[in-house]
N, C-alpha and C. Protein backbone atom coordinates (compact mmCIF):
# COMPACT_ATOMS: atom_id res chain seq x y z
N UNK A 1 -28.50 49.38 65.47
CA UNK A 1 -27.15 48.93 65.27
C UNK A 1 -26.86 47.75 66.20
N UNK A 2 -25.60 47.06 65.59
CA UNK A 2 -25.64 45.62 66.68
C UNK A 2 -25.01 46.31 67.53
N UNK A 3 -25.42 45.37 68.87
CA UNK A 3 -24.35 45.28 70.23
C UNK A 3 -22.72 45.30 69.72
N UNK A 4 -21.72 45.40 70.58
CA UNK A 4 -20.23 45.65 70.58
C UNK A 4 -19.96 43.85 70.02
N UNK A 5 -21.40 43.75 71.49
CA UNK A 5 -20.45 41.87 71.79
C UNK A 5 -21.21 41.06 70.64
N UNK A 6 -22.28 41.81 69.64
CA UNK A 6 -22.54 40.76 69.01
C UNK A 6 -21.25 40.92 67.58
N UNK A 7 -21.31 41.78 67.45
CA UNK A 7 -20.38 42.02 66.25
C UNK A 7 -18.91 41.39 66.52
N UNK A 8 -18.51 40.88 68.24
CA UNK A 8 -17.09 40.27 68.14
C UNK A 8 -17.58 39.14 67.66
N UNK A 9 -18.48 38.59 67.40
CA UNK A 9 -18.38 37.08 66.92
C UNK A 9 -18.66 37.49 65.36
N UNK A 10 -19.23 37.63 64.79
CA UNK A 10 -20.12 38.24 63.51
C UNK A 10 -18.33 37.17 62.52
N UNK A 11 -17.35 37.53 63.02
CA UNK A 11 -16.02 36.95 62.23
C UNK A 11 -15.88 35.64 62.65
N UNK A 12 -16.37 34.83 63.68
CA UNK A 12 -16.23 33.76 63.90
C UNK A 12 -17.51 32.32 63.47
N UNK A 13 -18.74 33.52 63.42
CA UNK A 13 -19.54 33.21 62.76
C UNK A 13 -18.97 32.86 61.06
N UNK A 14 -18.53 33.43 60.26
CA UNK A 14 -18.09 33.71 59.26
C UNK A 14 -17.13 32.45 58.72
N UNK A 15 -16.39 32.31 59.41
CA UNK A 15 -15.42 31.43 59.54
C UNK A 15 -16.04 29.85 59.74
N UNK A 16 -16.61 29.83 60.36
CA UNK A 16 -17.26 28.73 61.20
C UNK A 16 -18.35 28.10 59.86
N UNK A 17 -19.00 29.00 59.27
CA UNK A 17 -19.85 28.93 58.14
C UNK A 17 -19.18 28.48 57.10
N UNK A 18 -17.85 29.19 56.48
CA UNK A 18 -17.72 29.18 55.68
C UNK A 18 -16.82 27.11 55.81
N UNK A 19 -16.53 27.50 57.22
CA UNK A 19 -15.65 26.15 57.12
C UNK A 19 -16.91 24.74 57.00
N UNK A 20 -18.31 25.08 57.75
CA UNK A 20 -18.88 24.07 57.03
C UNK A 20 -19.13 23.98 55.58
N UNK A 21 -19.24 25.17 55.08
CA UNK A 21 -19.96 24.88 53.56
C UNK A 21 -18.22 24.21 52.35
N UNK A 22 -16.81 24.86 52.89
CA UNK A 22 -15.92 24.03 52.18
C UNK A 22 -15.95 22.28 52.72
N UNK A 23 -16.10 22.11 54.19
CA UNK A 23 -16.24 20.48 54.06
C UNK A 23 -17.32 19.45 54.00
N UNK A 24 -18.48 20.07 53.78
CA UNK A 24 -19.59 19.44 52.87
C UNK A 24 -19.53 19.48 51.72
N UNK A 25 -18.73 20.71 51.14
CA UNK A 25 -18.55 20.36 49.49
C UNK A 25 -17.47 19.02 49.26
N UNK A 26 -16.45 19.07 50.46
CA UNK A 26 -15.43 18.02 49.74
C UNK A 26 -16.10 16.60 49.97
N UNK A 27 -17.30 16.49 49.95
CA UNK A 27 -17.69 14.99 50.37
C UNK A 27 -17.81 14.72 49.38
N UNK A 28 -17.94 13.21 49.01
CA UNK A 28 -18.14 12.39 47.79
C UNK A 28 -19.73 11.94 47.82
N UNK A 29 -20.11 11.67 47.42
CA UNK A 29 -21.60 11.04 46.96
C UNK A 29 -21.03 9.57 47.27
N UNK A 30 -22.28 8.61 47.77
CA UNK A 30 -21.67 7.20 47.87
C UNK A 30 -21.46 6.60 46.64
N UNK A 31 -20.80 5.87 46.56
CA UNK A 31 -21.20 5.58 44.71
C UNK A 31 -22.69 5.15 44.85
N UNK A 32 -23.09 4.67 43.25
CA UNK A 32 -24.01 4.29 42.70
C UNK A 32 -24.29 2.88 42.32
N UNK A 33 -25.31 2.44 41.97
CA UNK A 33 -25.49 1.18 40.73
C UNK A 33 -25.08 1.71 39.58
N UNK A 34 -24.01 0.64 39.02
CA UNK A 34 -24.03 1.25 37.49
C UNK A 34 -24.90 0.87 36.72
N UNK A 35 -25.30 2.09 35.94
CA UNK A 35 -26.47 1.81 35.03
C UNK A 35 -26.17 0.73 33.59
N UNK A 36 -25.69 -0.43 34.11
CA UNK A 36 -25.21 -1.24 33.20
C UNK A 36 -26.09 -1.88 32.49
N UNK A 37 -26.09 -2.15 31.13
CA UNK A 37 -27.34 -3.18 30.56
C UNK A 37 -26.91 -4.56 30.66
N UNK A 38 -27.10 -5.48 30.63
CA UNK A 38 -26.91 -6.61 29.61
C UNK A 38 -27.50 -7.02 28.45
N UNK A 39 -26.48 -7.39 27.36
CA UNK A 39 -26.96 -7.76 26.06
C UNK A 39 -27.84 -8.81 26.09
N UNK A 40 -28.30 -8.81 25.10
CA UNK A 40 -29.38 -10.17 24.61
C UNK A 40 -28.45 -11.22 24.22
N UNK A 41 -28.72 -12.27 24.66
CA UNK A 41 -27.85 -13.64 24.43
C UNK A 41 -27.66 -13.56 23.20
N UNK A 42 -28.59 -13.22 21.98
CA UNK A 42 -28.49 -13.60 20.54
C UNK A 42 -27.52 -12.59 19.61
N UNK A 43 -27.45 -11.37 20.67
CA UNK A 43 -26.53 -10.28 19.70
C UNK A 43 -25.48 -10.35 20.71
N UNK A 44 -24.58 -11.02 21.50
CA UNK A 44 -23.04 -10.90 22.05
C UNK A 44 -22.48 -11.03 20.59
N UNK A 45 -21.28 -10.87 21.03
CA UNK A 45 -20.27 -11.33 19.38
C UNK A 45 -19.61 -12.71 19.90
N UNK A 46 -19.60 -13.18 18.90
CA UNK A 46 -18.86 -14.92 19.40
C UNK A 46 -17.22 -14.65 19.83
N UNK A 47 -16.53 -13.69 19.07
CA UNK A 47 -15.87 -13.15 19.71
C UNK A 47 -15.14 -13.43 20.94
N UNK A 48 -14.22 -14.07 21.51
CA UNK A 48 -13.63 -13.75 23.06
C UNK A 48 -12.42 -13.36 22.95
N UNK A 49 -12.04 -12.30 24.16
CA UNK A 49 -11.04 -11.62 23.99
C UNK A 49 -9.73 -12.78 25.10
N UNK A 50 -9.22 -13.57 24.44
CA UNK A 50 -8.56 -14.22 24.98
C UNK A 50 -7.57 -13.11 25.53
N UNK A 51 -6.59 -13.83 26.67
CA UNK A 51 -5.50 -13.15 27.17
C UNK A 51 -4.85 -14.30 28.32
N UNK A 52 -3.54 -13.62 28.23
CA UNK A 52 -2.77 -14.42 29.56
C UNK A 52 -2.14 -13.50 30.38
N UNK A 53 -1.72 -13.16 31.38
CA UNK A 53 -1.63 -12.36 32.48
C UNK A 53 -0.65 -13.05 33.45
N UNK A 54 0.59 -12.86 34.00
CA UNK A 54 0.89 -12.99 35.75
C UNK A 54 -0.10 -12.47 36.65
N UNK A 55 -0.35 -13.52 37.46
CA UNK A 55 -1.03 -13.07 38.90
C UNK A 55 0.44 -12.76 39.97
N UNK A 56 -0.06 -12.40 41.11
CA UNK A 56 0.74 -11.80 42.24
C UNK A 56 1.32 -12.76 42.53
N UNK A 57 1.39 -13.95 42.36
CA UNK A 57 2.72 -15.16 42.22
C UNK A 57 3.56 -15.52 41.22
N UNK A 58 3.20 -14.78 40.16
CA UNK A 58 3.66 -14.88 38.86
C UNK A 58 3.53 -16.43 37.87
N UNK A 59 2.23 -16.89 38.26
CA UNK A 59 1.50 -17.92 37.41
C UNK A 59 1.02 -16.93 36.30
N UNK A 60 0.77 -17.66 35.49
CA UNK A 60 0.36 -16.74 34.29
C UNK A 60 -1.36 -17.47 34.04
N UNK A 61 -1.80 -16.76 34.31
CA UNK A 61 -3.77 -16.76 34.25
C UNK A 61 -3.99 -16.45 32.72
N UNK A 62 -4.64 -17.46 31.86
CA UNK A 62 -5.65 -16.79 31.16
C UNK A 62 -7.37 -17.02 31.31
N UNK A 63 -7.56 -16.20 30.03
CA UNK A 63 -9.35 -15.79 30.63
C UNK A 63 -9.89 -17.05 30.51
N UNK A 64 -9.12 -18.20 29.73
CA UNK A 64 -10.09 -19.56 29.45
C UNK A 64 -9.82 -20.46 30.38
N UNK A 65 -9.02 -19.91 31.71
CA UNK A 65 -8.97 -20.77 33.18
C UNK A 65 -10.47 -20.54 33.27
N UNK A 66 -11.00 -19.81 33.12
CA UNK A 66 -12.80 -19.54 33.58
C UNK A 66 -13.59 -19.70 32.86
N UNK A 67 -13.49 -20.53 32.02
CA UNK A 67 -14.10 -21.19 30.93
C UNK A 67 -15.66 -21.68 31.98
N UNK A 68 -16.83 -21.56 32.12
CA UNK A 68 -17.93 -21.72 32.20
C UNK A 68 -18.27 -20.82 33.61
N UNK A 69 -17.80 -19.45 33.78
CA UNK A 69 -17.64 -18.68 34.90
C UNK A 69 -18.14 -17.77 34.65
N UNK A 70 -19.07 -16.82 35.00
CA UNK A 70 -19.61 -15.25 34.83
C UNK A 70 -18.30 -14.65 35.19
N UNK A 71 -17.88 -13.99 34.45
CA UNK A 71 -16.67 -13.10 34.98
C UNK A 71 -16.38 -11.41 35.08
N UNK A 72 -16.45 -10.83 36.08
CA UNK A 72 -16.82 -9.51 36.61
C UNK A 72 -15.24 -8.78 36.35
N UNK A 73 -14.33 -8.64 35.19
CA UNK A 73 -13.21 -8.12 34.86
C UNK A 73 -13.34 -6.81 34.76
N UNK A 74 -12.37 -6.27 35.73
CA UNK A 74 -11.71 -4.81 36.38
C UNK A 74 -10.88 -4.33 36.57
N UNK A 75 -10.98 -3.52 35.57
CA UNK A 75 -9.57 -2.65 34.59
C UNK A 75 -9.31 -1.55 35.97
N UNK A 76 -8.40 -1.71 36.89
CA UNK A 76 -8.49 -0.50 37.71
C UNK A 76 -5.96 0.03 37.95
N UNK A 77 -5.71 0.46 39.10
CA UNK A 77 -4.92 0.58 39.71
C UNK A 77 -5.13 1.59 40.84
N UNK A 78 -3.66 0.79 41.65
CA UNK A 78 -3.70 1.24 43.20
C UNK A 78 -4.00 2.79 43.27
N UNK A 79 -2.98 3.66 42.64
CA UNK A 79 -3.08 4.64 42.70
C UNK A 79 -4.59 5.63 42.09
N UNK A 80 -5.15 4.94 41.91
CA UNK A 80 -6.30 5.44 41.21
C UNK A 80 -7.58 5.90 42.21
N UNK A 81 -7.79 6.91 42.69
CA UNK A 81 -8.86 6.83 43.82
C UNK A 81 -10.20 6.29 43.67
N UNK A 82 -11.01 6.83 42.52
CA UNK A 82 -12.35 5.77 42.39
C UNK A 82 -11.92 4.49 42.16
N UNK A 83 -10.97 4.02 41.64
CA UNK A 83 -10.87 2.47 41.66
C UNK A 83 -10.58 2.10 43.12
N UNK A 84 -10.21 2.71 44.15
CA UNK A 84 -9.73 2.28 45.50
C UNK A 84 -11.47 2.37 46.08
N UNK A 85 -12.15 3.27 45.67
CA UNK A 85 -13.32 3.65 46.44
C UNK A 85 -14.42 2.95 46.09
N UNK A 86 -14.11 1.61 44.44
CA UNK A 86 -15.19 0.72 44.31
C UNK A 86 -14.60 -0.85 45.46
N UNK A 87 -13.41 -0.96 45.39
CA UNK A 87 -12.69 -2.29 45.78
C UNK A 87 -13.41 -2.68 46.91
N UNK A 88 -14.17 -1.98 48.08
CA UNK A 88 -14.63 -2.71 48.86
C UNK A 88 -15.77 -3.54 48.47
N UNK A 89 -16.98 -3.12 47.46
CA UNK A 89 -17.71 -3.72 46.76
C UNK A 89 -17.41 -4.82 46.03
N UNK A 90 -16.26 -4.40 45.16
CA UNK A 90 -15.78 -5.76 44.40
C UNK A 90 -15.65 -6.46 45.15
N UNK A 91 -15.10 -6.56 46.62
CA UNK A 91 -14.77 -7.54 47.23
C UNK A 91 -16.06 -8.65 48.22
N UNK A 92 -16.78 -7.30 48.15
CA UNK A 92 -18.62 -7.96 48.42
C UNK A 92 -19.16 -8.90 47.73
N UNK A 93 -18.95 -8.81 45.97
CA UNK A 93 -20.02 -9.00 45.47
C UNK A 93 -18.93 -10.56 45.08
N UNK A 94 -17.50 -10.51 44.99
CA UNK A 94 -17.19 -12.07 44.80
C UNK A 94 -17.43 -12.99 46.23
N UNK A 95 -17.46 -12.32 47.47
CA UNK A 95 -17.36 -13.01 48.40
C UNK A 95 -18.92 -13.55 47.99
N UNK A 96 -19.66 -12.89 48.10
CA UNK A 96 -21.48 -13.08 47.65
C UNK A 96 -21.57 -14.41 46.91
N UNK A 97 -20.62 -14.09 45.60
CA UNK A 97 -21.17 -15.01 44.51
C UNK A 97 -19.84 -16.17 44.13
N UNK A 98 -18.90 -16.35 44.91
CA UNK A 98 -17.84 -16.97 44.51
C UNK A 98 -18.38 -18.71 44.23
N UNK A 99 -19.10 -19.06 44.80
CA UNK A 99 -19.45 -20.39 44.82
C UNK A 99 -20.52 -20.56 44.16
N UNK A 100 -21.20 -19.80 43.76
CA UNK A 100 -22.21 -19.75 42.40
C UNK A 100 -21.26 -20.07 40.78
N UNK A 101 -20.45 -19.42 41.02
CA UNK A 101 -19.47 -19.91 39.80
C UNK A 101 -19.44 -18.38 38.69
N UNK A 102 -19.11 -17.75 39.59
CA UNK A 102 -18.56 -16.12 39.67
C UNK A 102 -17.46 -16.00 39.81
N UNK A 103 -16.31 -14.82 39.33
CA UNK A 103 -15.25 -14.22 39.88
C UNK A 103 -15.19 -12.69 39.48
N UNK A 104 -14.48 -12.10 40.02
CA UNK A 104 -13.89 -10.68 40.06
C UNK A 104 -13.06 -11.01 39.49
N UNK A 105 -12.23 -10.85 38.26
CA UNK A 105 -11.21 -10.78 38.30
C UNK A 105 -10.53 -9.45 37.61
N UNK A 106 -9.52 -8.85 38.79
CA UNK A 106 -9.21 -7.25 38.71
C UNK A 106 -7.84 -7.24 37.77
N UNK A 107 -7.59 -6.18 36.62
CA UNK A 107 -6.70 -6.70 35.92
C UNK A 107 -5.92 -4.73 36.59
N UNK A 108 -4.90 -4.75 36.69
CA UNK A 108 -4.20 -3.94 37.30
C UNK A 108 -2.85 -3.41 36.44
N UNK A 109 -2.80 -2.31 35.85
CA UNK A 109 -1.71 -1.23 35.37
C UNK A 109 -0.77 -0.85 36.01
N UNK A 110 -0.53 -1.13 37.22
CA UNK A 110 0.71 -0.89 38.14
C UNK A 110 1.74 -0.51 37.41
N UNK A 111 2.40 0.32 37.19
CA UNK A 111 4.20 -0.01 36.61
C UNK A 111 4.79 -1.02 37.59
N UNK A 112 4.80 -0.80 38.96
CA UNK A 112 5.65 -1.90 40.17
C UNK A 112 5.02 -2.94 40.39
N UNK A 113 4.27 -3.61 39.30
CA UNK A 113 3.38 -4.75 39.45
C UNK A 113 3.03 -5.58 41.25
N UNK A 114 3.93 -6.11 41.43
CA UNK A 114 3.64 -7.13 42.35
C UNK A 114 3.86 -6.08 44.26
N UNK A 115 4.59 -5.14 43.82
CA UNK A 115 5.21 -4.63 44.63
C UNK A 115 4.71 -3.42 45.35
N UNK A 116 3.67 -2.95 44.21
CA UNK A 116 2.73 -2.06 44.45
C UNK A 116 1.44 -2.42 44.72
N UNK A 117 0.77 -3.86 44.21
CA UNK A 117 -0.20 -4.40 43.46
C UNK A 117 -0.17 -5.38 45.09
N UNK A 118 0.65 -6.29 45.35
CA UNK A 118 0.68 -6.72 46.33
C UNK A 118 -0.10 -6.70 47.74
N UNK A 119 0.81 -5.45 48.93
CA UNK A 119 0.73 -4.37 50.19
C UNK A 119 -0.60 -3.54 49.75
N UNK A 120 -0.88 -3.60 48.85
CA UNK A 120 -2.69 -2.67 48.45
C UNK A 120 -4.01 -3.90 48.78
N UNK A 121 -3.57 -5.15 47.92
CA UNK A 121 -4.78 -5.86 48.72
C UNK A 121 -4.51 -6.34 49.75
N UNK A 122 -3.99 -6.31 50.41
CA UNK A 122 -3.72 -6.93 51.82
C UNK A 122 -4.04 -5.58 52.40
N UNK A 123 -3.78 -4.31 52.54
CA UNK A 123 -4.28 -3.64 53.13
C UNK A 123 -5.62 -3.47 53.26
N UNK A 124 -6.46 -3.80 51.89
CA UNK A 124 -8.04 -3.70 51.49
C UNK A 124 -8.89 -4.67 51.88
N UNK A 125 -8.14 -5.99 52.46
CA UNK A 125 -8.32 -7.15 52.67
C UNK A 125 -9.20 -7.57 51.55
N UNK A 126 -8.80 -7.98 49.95
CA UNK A 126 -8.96 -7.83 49.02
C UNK A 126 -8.77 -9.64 48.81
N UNK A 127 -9.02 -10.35 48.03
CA UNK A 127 -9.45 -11.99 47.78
C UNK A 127 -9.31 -12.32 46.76
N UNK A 128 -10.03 -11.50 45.78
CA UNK A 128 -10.54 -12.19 44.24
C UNK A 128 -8.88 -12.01 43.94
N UNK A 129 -8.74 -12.78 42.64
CA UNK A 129 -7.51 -12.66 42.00
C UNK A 129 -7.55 -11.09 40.99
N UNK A 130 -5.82 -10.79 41.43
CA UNK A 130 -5.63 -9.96 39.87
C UNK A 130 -4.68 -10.17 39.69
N UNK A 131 -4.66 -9.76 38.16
CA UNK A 131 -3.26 -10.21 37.41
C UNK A 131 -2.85 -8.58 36.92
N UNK A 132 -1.44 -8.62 36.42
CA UNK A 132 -0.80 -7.80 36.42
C UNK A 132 -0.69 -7.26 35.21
N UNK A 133 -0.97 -5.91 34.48
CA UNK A 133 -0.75 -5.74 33.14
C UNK A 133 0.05 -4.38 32.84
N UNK A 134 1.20 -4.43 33.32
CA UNK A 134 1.75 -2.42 33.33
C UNK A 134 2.11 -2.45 32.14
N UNK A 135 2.25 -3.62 31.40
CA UNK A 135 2.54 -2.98 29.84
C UNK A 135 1.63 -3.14 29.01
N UNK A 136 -0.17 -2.55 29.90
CA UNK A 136 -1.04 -2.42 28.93
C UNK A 136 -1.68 -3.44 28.22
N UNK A 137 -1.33 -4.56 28.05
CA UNK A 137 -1.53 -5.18 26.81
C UNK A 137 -2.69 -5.74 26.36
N UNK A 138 -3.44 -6.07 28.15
CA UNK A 138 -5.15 -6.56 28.31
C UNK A 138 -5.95 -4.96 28.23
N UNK A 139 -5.21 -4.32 28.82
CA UNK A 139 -5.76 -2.73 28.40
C UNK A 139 -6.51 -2.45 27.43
N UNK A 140 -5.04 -2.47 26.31
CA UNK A 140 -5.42 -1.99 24.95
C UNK A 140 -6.21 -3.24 23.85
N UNK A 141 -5.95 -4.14 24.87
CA UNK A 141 -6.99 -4.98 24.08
C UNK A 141 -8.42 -4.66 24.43
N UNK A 142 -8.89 -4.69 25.48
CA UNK A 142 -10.33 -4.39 25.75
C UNK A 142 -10.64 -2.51 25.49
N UNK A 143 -9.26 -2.01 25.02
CA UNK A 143 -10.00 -0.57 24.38
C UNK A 143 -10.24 0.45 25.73
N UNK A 144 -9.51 0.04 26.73
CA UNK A 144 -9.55 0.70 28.12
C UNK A 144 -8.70 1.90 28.01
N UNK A 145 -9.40 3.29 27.91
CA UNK A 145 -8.60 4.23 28.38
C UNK A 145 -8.35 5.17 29.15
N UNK A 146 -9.47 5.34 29.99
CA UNK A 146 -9.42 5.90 31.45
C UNK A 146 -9.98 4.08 32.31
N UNK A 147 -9.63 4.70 33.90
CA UNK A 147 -10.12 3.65 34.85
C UNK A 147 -10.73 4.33 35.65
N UNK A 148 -11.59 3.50 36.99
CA UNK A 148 -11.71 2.01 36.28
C UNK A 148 -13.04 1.87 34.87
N UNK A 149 -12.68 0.68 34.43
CA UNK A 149 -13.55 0.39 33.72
C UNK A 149 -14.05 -1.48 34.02
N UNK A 150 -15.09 -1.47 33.74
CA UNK A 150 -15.98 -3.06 34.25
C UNK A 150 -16.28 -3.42 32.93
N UNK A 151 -15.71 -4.70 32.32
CA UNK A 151 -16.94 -5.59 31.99
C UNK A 151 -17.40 -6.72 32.69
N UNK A 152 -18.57 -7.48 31.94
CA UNK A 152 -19.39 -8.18 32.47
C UNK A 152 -19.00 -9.42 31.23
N UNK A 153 -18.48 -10.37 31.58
CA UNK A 153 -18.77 -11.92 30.61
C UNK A 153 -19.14 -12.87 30.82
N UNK A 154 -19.75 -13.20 29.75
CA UNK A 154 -20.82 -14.32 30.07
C UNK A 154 -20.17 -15.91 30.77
N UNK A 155 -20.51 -16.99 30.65
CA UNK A 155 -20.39 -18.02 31.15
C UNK A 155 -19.10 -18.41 29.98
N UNK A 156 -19.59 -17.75 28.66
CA UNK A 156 -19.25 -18.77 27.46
C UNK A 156 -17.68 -17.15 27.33
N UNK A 157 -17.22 -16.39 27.63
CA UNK A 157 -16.42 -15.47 28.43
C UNK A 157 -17.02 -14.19 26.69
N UNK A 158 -18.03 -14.36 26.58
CA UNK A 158 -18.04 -12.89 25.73
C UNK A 158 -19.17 -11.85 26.68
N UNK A 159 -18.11 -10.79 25.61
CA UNK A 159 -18.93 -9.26 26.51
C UNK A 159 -20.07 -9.48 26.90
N UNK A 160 -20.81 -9.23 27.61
CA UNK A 160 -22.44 -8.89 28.08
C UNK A 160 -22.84 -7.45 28.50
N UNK A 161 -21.63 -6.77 29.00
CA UNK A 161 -21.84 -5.58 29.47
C UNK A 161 -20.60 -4.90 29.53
N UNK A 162 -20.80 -3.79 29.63
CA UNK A 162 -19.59 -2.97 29.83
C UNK A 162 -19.79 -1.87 31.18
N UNK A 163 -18.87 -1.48 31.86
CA UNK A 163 -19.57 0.21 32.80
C UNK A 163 -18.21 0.65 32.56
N UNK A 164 -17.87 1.91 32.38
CA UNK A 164 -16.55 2.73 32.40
C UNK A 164 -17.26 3.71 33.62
N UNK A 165 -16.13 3.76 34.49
CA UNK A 165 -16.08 4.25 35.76
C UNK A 165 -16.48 3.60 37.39
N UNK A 166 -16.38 4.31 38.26
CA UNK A 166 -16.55 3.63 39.90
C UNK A 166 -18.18 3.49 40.01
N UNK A 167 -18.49 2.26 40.75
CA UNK A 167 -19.69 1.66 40.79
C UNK A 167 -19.86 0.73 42.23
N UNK A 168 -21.32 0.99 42.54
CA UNK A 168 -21.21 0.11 43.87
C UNK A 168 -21.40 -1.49 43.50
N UNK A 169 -20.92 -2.57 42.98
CA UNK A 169 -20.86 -3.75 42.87
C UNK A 169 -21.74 -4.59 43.69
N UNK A 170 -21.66 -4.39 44.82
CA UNK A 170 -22.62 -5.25 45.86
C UNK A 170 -23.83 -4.56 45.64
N UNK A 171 -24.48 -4.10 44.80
CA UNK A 171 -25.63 -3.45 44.77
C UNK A 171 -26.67 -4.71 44.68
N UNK A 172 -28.25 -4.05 44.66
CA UNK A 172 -29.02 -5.33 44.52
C UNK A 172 -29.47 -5.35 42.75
N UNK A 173 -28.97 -4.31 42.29
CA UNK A 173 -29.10 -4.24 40.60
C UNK A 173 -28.02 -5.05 40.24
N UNK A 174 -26.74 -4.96 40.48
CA UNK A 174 -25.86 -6.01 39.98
C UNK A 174 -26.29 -7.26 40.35
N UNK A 175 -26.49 -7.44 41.45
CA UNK A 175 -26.75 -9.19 41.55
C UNK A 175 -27.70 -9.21 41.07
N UNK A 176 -28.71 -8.79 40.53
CA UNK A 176 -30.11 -9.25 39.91
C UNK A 176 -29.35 -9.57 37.80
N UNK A 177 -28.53 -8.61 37.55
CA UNK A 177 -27.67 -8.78 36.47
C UNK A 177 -26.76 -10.01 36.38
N UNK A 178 -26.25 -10.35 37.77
CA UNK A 178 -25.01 -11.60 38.00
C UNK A 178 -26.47 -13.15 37.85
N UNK A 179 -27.39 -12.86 38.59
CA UNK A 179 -28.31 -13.85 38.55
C UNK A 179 -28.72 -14.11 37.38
N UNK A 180 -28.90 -13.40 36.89
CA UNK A 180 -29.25 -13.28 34.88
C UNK A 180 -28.62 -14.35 34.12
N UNK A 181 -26.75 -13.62 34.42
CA UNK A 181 -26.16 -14.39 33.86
C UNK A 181 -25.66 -15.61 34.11
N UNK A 182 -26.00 -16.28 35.66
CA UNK A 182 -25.22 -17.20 36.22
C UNK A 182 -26.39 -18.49 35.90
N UNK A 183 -27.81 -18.38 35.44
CA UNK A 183 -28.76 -19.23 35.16
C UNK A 183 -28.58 -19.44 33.73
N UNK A 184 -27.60 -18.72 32.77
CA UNK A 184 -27.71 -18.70 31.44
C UNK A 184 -27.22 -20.13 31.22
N UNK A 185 -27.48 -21.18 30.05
CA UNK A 185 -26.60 -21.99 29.75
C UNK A 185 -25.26 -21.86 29.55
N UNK A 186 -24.35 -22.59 29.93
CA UNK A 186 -23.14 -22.33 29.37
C UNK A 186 -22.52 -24.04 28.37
N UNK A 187 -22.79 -23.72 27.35
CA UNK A 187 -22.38 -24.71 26.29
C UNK A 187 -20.70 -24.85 25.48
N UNK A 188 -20.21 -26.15 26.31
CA UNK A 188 -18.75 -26.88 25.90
C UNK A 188 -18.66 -26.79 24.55
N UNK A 189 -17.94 -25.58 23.79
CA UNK A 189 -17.16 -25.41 22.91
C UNK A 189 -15.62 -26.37 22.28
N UNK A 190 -16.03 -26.81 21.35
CA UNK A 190 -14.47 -27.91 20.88
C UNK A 190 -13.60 -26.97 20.35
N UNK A 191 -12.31 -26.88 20.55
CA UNK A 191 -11.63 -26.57 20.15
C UNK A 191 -10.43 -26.61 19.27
């Protein structure tokens, strides 16, 4: 039979156990690479999903300001925790590639647009541009219905890729994907 004095702990043992095994479960996994493809140049759809947007000054951005730009567009909001838990990456991978002729650009569901959307990147110390969409409208155009969701567009701004969900961005699989697309031709369309 145990000792008196081993059995006073036997409950603190218990406790002590159980409290590691609940806060190793609440950990997160780091994110991942998303297992994103890119299309074959010859099957994109000619297709572009034009749009115009307020940014956080209330200029109104559309997607053909980036007319010969790889563009890394990210359907997320503040309140959203995996979208908060990719943003430091996003903010890696434009600092990385901004002068290659890259952008992030984060498109944001806020209802309090500027007000909510604002005090979040400045807290994240956040760069790339986003524009503001609480009434959905770039949403439901790109078919977004949980967040976040990523696409990937080409130079010429059609789909190349898609990822639905949180992803590590600064990965060395994305930039080997951003390099892909940033060597592609990009050919002046008349309009």
């Amino acid at each position: 039979m145990l000792s008196l004095k081993i059995q006073r702990f036997i409950p603190f043992i218990l406790i002590f156990l159980a409290t590691v095994f609940f806060v190793e479960r609440q950990k997160t996994p780091a994110l991942l690479p998303p297992p994103i493809e890119i299309s074959v140049l010859e099957t994109r759809a000619e297709e572009i999903w034009e749009f115009a947007l307020p940014d956080l000054s209330g200029n109104i951005i559309r997607l053909s300001d980036f007319k010969g730009t790889v563009v890394l567009l990210n359907f997320w909001a503040t309140w959203c925790p995996p979208c908060r838990e990719e943003m430091p990456s996003l903010e890696e991978v434009f600092q990385t590639n901004k002068d290659k002729g890259f952008v992030v650009l984060g498109i944001s569901r806020d209802e309090k647009g500027k007000e909510a959307v604002g005090p979040f990147m400045k807290e994240y110390g956040l760069t790339f541009p986003v524009l503001l969409d609480p009434e959905l409208q770039v949403f439901n155009q790109y078919f977004v219905r949980g967040i976040p969701v990523t696409y990937l567009l080409d130079r010429q701004g059609r789909v190349a890729g898609m990822y639905p969900g949180a992803a590590d961005w600064s990965s060395a699989k994305v930039q080997a994907l951003l390099d892909y697309l940033l060597q592609e031709p990009y050919e002046e369309k008349e309009t």
